[in-house]
C-alpha atoms as a PDB file:
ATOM      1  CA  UNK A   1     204.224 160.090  40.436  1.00  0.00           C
ATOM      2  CA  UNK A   2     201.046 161.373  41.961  1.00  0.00           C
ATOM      3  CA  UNK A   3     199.263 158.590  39.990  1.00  0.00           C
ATOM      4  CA  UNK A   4     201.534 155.830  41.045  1.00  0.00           C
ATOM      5  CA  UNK A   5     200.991 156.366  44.671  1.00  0.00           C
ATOM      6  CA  UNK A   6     196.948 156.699  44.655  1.00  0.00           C
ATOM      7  CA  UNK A   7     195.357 154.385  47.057  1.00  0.00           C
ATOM      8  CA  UNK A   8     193.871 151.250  45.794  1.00  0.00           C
ATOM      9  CA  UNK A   9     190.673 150.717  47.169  1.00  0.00           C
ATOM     10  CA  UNK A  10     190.724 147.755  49.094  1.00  0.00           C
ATOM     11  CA  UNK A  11     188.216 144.871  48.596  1.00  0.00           C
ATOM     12  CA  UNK A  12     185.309 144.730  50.716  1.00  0.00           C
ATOM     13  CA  UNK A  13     185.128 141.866  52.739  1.00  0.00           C
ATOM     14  CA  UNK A  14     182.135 139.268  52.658  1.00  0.00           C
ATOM     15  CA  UNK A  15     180.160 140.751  55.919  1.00  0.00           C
ATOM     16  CA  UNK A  16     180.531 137.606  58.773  1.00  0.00           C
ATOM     17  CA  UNK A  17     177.260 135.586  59.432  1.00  0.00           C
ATOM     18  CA  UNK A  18     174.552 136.811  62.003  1.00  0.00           C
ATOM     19  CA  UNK A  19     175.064 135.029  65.079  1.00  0.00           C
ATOM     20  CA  UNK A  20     173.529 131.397  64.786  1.00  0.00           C
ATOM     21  CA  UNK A  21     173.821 131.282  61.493  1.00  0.00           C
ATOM     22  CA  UNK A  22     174.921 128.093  58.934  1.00  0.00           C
ATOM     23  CA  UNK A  23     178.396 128.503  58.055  1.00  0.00           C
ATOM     24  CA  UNK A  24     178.787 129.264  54.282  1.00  0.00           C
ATOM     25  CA  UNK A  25     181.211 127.625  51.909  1.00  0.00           C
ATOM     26  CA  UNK A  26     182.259 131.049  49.588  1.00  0.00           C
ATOM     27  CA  UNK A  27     182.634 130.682  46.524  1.00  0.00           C
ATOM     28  CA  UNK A  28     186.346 131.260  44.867  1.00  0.00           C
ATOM     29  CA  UNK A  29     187.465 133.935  42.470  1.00  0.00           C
ATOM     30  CA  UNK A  30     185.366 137.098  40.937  1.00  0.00           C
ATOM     31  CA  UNK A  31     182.068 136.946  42.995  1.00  0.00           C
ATOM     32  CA  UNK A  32     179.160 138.641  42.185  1.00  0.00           C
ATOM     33  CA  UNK A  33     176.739 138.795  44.514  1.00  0.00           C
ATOM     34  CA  UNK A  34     172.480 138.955  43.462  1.00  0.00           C
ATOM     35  CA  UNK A  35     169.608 139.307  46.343  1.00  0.00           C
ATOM     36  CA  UNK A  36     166.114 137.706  45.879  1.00  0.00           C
ATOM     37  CA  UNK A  37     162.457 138.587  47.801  1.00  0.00           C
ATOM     38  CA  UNK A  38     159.103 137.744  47.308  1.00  0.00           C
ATOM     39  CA  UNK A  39     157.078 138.306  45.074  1.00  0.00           C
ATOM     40  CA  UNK A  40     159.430 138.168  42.349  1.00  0.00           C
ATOM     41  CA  UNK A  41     160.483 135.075  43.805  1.00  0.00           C
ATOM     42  CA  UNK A  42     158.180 132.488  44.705  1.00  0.00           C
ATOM     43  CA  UNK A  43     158.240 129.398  47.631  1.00  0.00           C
ATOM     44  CA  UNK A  44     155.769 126.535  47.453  1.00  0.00           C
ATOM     45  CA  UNK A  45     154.792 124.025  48.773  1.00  0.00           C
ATOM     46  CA  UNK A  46     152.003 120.978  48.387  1.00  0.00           C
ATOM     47  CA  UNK A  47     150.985 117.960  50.125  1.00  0.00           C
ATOM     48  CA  UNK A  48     148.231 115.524  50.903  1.00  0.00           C
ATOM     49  CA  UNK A  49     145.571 114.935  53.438  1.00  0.00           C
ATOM     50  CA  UNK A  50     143.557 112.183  53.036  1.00  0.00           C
ATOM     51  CA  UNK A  51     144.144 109.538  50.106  1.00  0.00           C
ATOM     52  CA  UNK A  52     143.292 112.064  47.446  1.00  0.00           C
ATOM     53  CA  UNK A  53     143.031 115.694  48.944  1.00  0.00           C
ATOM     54  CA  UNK A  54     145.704 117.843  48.093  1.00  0.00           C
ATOM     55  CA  UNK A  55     146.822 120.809  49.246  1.00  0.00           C
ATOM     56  CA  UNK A  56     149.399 123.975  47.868  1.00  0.00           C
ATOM     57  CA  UNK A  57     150.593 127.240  49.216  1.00  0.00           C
ATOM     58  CA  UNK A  58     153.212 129.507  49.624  1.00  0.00           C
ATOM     59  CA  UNK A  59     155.914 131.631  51.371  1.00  0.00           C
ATOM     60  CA  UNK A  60     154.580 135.347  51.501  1.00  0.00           C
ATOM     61  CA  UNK A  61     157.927 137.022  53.090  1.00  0.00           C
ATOM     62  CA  UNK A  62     161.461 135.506  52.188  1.00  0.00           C
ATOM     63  CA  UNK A  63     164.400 136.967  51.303  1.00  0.00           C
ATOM     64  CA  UNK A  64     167.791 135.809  50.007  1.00  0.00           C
ATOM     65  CA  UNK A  65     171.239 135.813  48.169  1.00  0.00           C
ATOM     66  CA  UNK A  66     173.003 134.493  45.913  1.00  0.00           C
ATOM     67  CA  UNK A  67     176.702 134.508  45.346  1.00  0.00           C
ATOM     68  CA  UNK A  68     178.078 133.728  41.550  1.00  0.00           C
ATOM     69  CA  UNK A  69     181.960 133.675  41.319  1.00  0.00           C
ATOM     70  CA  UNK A  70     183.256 133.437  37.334  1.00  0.00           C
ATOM     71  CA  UNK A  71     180.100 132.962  36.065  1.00  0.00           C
ATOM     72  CA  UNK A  72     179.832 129.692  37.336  1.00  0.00           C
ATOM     73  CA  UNK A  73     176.936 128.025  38.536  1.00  0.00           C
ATOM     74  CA  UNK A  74     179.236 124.856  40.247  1.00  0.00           C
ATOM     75  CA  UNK A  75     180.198 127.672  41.965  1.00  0.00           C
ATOM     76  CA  UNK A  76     177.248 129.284  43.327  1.00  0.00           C
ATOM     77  CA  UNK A  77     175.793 129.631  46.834  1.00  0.00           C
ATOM     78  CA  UNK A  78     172.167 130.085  47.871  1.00  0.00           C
ATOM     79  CA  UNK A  79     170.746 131.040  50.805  1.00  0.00           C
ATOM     80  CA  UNK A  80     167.504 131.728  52.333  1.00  0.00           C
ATOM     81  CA  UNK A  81     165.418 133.348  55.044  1.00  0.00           C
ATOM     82  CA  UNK A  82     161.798 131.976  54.935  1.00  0.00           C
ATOM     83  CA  UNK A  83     159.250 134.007  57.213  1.00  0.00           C
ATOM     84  CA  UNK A  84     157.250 130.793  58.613  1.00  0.00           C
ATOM     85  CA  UNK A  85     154.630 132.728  59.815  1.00  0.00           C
ATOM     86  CA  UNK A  86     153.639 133.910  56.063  1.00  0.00           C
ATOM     87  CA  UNK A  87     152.532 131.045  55.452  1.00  0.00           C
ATOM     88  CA  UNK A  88     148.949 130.374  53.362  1.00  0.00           C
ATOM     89  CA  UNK A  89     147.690 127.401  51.977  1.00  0.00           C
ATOM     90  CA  UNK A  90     144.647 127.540  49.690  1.00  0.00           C
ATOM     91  CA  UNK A  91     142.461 126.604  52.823  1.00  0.00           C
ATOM     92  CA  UNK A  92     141.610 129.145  55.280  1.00  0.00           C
ATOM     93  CA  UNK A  93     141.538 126.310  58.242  1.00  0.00           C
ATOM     94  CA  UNK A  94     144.506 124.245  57.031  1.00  0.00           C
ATOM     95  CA  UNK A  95     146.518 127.562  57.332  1.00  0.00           C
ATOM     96  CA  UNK A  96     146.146 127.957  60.934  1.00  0.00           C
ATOM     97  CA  UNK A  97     146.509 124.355  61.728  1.00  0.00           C
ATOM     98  CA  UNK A  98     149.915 123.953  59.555  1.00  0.00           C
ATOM     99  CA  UNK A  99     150.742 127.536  61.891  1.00  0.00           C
ATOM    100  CA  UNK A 100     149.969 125.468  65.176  1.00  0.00           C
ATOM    101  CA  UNK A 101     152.093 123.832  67.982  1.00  0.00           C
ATOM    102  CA  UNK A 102     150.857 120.504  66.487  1.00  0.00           C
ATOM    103  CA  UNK A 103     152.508 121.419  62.879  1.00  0.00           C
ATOM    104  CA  UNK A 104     155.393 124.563  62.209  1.00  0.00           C
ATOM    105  CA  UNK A 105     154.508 126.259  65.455  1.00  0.00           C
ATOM    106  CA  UNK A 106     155.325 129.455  63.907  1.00  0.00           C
ATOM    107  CA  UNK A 107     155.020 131.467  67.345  1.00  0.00           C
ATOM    108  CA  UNK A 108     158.049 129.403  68.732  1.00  0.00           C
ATOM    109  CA  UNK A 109     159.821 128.839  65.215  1.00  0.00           C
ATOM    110  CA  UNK A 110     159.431 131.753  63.219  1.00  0.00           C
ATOM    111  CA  UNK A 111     161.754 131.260  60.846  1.00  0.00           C
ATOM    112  CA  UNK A 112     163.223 128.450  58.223  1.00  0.00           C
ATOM    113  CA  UNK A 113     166.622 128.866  56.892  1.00  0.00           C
ATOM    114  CA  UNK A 114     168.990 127.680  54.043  1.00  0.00           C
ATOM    115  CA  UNK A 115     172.616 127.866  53.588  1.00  0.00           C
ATOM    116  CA  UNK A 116     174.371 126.169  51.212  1.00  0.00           C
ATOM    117  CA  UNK A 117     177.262 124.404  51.243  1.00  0.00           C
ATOM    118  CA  UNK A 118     178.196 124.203  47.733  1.00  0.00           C
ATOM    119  CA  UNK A 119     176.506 123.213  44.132  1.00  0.00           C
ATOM    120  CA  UNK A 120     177.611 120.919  41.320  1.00  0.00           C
ATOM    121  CA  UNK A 121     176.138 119.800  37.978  1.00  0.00           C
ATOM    122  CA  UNK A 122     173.635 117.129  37.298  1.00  0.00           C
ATOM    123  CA  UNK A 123     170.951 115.795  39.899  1.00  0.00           C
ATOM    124  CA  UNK A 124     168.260 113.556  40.719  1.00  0.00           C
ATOM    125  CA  UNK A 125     165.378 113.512  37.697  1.00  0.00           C
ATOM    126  CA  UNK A 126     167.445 115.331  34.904  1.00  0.00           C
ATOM    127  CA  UNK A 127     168.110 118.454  36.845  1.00  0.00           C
ATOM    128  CA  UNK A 128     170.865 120.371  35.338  1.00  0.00           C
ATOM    129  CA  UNK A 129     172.128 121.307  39.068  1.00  0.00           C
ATOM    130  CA  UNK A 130     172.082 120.315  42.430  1.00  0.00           C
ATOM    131  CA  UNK A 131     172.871 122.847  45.159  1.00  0.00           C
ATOM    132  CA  UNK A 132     173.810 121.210  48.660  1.00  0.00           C
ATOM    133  CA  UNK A 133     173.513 122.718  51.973  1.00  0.00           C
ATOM    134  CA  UNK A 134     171.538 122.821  55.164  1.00  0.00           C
ATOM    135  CA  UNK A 135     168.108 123.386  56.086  1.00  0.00           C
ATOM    136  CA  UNK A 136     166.673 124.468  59.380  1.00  0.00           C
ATOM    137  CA  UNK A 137     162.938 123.987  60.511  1.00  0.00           C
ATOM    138  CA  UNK A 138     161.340 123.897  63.635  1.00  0.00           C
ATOM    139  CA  UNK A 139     164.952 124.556  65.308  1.00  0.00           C
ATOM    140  CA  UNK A 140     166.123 120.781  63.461  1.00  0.00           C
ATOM    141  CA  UNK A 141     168.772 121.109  60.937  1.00  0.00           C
ATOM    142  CA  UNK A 142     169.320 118.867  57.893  1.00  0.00           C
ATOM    143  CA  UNK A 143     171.694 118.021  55.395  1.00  0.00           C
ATOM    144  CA  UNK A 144     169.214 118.662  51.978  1.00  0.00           C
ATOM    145  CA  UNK A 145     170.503 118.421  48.342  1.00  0.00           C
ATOM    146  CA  UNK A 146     167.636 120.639  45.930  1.00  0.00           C
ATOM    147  CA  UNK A 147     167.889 119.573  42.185  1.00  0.00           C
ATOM    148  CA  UNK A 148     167.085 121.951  39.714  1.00  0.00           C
ATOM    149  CA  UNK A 149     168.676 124.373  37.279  1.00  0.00           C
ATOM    150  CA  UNK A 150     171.028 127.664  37.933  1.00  0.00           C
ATOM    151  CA  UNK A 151     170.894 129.558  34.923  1.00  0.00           C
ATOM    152  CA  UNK A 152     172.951 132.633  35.062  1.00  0.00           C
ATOM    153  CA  UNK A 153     172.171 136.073  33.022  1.00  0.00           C
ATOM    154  CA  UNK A 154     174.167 139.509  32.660  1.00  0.00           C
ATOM    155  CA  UNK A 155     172.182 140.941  35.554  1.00  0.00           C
ATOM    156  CA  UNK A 156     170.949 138.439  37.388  1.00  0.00           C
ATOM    157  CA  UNK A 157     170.179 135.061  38.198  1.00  0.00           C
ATOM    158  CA  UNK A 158     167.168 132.971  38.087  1.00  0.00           C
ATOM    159  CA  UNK A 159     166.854 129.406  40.433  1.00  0.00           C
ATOM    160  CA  UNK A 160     163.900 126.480  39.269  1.00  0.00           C
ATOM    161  CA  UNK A 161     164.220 123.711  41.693  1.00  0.00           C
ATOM    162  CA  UNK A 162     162.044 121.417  43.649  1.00  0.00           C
ATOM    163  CA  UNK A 163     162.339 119.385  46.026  1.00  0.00           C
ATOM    164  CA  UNK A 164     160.802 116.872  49.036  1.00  0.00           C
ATOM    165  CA  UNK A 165     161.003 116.978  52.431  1.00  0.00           C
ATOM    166  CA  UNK A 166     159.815 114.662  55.037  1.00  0.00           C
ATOM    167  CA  UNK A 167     157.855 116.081  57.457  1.00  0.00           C
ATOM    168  CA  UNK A 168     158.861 113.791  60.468  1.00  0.00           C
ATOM    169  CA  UNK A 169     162.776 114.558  60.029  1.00  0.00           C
ATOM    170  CA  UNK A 170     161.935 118.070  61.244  1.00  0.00           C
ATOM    171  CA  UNK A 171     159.137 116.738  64.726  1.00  0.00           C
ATOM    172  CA  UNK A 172     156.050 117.534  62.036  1.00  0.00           C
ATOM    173  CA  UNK A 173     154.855 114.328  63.918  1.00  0.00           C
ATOM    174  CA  UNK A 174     151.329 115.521  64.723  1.00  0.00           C
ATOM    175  CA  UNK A 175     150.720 112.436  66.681  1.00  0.00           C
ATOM    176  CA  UNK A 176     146.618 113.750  67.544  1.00  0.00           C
ATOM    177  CA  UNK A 177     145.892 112.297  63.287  1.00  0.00           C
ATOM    178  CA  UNK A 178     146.579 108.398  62.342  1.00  0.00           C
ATOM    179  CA  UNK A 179     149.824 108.956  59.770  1.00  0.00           C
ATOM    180  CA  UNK A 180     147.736 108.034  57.179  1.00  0.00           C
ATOM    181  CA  UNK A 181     145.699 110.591  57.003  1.00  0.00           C
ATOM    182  CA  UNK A 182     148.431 112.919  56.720  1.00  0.00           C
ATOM    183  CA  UNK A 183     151.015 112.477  53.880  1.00  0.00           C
ATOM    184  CA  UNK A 184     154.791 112.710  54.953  1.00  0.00           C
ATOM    185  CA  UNK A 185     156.007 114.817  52.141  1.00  0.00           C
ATOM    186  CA  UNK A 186     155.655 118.236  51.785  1.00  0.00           C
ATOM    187  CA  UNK A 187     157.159 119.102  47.947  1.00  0.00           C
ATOM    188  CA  UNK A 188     159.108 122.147  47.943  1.00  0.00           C
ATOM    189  CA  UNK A 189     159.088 124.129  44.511  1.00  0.00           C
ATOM    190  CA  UNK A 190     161.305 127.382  44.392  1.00  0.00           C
ATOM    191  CA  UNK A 191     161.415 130.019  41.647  1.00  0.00           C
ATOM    192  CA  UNK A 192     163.952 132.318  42.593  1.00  0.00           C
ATOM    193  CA  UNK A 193     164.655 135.071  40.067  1.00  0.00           C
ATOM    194  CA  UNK A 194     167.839 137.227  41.755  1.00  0.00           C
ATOM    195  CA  UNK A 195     169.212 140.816  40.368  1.00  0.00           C
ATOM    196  CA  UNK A 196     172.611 142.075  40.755  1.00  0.00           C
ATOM    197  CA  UNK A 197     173.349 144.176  43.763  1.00  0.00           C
END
């Protein structure tokens, strides 16, 4: 009798969003939770300045989750915290412009956000996934769909996606440079590589 009447332990609930966050669409059934970081995970970015100067860099701080339920990756959700201000492209100068007012204004916007809103298979360019969701820069949020390909392993789960954004959608206007010298799209790449928690 003692063993019929032991207390089931009851299942933790997900923890609520921090205030101004993006609300999240949960996934359904068994979910397992993984968390990502740099410098496992990577962020990247490239564009062009000038008709054939081109530029990369990266994401130094991030962090993020991702929530698996059955094993499914049309049911996953991704999310993640970018740290604008770690930002550094492979020139010293164009780092601290892209950090300005003109560009990200990091001092006023220091951080970029994703929250998904759900994921489903197939996607632009042969992309075995698409996750959906919203994307805040600069304080503007956007509806953003990022192609790429959820592959799910015993103990963890690893994210190769890429994407383009258009720098004017989010006030990236930098009105000071002709548009032409300054390309509107910034491609996104994101190798996420996430371990069970």
């Amino acid at each position: 009798m003692g063993a019929c009447n032991k207390t089931q332990p009851k299942p933790q609930p997900m923890k609520a969003p921090a205030p101004g966050a993006l609300p999240v669409a949960p996934p359904v059934g068994g979910v397992i939770r993984y968390r990502f970081s740099a410098p496992a995970s990577t962020i990247t970015f490239a564009g062009q300045r000038g008709i054939n100067e081109k530029h990369k860099g990266s994401f130094g701080k991030f962090e993020g989750t991702i929530l698996v339920a059955d094993g499914s990756p049309e049911q996953s959700s991704v999310n993640v915290d970018i740290d604008v201000a770690s930002l550094q492209a492979d020139d010293p100068e164009l780092t601290e412009a892209l950090k300005s007012p003109a560009f990200l204004d990091v001092a006023k916007y220091p951080k970029a956000r994703f929250v998904s809103t759900g994921a489903h298979r197939g996607g632009d360019l042969g992309a075995t996934d698409t996750i959906s969701g919203n994307f805040e820069l600069r304080g503007i949020t956007r509806p953003l769909d990022i192609p790429g390909t959820i592959h799910v392993r015993p103990d963890g789960v690893d994210v190769d996606a890429e994407v383009v954004l258009h720098r004017k959608d989010y006030g990236v206007a930098y009105p000071a440079i002709p548009t032409s010298v300054i390309g509107d799209e910034i491609v996104i790449e994101l190798a996420l590589y996430a371990n069970r928690v």
